[in-house]
C-alpha atoms as a PDB file:
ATOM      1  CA  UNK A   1       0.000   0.000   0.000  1.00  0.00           C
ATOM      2  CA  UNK A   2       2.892   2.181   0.839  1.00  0.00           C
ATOM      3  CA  UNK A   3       4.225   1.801  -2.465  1.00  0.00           C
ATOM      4  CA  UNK A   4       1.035   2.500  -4.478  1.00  0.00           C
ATOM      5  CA  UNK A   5       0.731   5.443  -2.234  1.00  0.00           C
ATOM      6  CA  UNK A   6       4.101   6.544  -3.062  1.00  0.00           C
ATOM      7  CA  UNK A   7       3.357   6.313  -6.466  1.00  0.00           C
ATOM      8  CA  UNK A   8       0.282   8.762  -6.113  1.00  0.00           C
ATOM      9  CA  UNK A   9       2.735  11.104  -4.500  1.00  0.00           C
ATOM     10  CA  UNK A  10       4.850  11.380  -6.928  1.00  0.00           C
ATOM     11  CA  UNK A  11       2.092  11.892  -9.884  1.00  0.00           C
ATOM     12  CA  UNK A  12       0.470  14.369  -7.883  1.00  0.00           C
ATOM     13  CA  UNK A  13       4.002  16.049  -7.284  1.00  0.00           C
ATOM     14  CA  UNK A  14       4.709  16.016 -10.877  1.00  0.00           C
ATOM     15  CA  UNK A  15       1.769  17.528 -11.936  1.00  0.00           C
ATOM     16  CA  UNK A  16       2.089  20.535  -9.831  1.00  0.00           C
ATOM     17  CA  UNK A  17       5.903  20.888 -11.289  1.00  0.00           C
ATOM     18  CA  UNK A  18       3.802  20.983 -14.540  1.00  0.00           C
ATOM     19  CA  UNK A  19       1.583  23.460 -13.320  1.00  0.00           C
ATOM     20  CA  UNK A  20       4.312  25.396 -12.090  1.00  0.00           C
ATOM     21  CA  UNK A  21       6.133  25.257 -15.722  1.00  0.00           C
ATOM     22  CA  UNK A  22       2.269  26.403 -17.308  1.00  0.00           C
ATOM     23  CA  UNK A  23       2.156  29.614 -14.891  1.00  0.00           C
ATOM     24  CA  UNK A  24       5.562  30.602 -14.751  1.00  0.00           C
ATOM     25  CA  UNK A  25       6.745  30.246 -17.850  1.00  0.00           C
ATOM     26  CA  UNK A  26       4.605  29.454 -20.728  1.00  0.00           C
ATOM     27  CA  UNK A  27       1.111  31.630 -19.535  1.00  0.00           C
ATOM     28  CA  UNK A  28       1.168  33.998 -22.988  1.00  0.00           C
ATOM     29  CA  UNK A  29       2.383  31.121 -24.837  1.00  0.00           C
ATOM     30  CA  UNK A  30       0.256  28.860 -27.141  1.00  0.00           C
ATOM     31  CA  UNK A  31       1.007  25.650 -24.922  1.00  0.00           C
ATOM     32  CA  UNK A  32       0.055  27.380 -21.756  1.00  0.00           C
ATOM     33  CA  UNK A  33      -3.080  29.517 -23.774  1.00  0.00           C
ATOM     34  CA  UNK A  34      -3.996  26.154 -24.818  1.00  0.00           C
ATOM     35  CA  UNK A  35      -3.998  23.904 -21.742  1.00  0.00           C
ATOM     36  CA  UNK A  36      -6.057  27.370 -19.762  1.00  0.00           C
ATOM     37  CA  UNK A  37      -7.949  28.162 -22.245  1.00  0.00           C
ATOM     38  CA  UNK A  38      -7.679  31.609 -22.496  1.00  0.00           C
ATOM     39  CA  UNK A  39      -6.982  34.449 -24.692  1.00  0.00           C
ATOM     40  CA  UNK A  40      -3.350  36.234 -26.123  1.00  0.00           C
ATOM     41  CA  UNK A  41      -5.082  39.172 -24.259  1.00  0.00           C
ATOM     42  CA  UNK A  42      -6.304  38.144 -21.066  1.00  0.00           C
ATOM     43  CA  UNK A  43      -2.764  35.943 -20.744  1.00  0.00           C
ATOM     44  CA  UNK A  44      -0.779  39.194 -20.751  1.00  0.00           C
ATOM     45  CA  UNK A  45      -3.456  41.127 -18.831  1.00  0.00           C
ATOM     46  CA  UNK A  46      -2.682  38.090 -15.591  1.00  0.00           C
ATOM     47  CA  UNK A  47       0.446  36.882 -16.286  1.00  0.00           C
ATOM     48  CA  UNK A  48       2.051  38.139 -12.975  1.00  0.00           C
ATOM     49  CA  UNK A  49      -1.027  36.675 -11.236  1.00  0.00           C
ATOM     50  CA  UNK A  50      -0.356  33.513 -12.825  1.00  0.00           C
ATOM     51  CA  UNK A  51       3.188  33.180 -12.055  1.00  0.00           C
ATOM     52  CA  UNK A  52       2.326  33.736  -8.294  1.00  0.00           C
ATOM     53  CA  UNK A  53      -0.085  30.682  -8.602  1.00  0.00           C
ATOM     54  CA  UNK A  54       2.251  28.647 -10.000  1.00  0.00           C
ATOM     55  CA  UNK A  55       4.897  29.621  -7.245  1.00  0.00           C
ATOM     56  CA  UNK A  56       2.278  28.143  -5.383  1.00  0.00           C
ATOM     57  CA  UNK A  57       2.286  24.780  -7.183  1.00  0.00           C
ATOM     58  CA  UNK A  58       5.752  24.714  -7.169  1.00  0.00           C
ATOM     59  CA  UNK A  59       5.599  24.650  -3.185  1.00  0.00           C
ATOM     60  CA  UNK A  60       2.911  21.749  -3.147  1.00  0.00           C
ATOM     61  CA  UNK A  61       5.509  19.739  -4.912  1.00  0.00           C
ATOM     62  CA  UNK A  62       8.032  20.361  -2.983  1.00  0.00           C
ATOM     63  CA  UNK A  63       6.227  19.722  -0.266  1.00  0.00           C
ATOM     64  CA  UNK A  64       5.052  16.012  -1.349  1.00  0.00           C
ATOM     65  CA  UNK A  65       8.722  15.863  -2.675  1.00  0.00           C
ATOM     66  CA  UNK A  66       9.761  16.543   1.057  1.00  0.00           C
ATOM     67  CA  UNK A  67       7.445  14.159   2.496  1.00  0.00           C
ATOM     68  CA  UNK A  68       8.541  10.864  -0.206  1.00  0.00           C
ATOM     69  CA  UNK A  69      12.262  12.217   1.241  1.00  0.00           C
ATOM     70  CA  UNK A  70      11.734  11.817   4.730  1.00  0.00           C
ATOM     71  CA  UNK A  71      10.220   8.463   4.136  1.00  0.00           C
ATOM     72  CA  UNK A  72       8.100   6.499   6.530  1.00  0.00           C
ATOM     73  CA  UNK A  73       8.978   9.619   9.109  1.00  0.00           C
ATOM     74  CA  UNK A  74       7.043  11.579   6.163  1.00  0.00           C
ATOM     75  CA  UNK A  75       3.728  10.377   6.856  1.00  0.00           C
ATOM     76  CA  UNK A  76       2.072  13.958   8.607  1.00  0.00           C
ATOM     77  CA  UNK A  77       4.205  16.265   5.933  1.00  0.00           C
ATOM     78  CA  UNK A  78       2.713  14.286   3.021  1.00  0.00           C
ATOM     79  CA  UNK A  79      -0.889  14.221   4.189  1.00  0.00           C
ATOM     80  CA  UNK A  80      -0.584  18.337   4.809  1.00  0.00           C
ATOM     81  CA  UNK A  81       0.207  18.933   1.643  1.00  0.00           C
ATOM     82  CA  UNK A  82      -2.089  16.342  -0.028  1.00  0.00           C
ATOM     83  CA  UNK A  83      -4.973  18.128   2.159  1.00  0.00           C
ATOM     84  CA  UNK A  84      -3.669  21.375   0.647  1.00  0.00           C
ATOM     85  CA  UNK A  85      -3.728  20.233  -2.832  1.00  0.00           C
ATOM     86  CA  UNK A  86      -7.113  18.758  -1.971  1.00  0.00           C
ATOM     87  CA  UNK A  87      -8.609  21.210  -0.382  1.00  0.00           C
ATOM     88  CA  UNK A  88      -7.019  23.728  -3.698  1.00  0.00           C
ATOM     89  CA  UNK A  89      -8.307  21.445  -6.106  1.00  0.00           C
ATOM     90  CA  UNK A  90     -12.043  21.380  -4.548  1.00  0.00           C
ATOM     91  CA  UNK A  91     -11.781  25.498  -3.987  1.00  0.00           C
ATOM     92  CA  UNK A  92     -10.804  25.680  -7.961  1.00  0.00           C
ATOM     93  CA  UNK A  93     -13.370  23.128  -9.441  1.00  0.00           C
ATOM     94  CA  UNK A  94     -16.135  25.219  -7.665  1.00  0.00           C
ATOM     95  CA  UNK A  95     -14.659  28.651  -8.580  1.00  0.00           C
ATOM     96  CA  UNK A  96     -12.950  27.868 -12.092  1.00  0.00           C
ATOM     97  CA  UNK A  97     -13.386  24.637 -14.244  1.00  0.00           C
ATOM     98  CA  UNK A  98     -14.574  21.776 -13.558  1.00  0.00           C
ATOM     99  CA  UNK A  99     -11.953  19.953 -14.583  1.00  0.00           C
ATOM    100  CA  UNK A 100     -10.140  20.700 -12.015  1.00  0.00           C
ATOM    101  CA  UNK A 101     -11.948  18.160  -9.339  1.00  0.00           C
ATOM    102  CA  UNK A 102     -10.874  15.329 -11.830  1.00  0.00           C
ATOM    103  CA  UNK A 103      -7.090  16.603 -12.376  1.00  0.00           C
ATOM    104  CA  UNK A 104      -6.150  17.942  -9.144  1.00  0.00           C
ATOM    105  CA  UNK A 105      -8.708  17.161  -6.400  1.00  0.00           C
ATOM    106  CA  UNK A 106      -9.362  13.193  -7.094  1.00  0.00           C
ATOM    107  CA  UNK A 107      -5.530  12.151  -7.587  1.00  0.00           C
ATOM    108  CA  UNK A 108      -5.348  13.951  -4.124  1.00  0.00           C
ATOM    109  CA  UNK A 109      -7.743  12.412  -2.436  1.00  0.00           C
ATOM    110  CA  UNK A 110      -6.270   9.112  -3.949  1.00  0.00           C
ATOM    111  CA  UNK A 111      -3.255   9.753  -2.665  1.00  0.00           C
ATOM    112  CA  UNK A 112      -4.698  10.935   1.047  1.00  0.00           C
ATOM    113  CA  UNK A 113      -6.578   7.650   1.052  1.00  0.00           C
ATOM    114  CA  UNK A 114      -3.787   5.353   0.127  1.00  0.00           C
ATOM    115  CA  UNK A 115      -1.172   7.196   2.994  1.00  0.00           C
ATOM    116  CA  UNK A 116      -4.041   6.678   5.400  1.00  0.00           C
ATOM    117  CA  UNK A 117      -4.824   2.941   4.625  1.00  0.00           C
ATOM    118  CA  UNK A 118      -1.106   2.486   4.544  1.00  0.00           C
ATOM    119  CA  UNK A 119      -1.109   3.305   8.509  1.00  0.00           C
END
């Protein structure tokens, strides 16, 4: 179980460092206008907003990149920051897209429910 957790850890950590990427660094570009949806305007208009958020991301997966680090002493660091990827992936399918429950939120709450049942 720990391993299958584990594993959940490490795709939820890796799409974050993908989300960081997205924000940071290709927000105006076509990739990152593509996978947001939005327009060459409105991606200049936010694109210091959006590099904040992906700061953000970059600190949940550091955080879960921590947490696998520390190993089995790693338990209560990895289930913060899966709660706080939960917890931003709920906030953002409600507020945003949709979407977002089934990309962010559910691998999270995979990944919560696989550290608990791992004891």
């Amino acid at each position: 179980m720990a391993v299958a957790a584990n594993a959940v850890i490490v795709l939820v950590a890796l799409l974050h460092a993908w989300f960081l990427v997205l924000e940071m660094f290709l927000w105006d570009r076509p990739a990152g206008r593509r996978a947001f949806g939005t327009s060459a305007e409105f991606a200049a208009q936010s694109k210091t907003l959006a590099a904040n958020q992906g700061l953000y991301n970059g600190f949940l997966a550091a955080g879960l990149a921590w947490g696998l680090w520390l190993g089995a002493d790693g338990r209560a660091v990895k289930l913060f920051f899966l709660a706080c990827v939960l917890v931003a992936g709920v906030y953002g399918g409600l507020t945003a897209s949709r979407k977002i429950l089934w990309i962010q939120a559910l691998p999270a709450a995979a990944g919560l429910a696989l550290v608990l049942a791992a004891g």
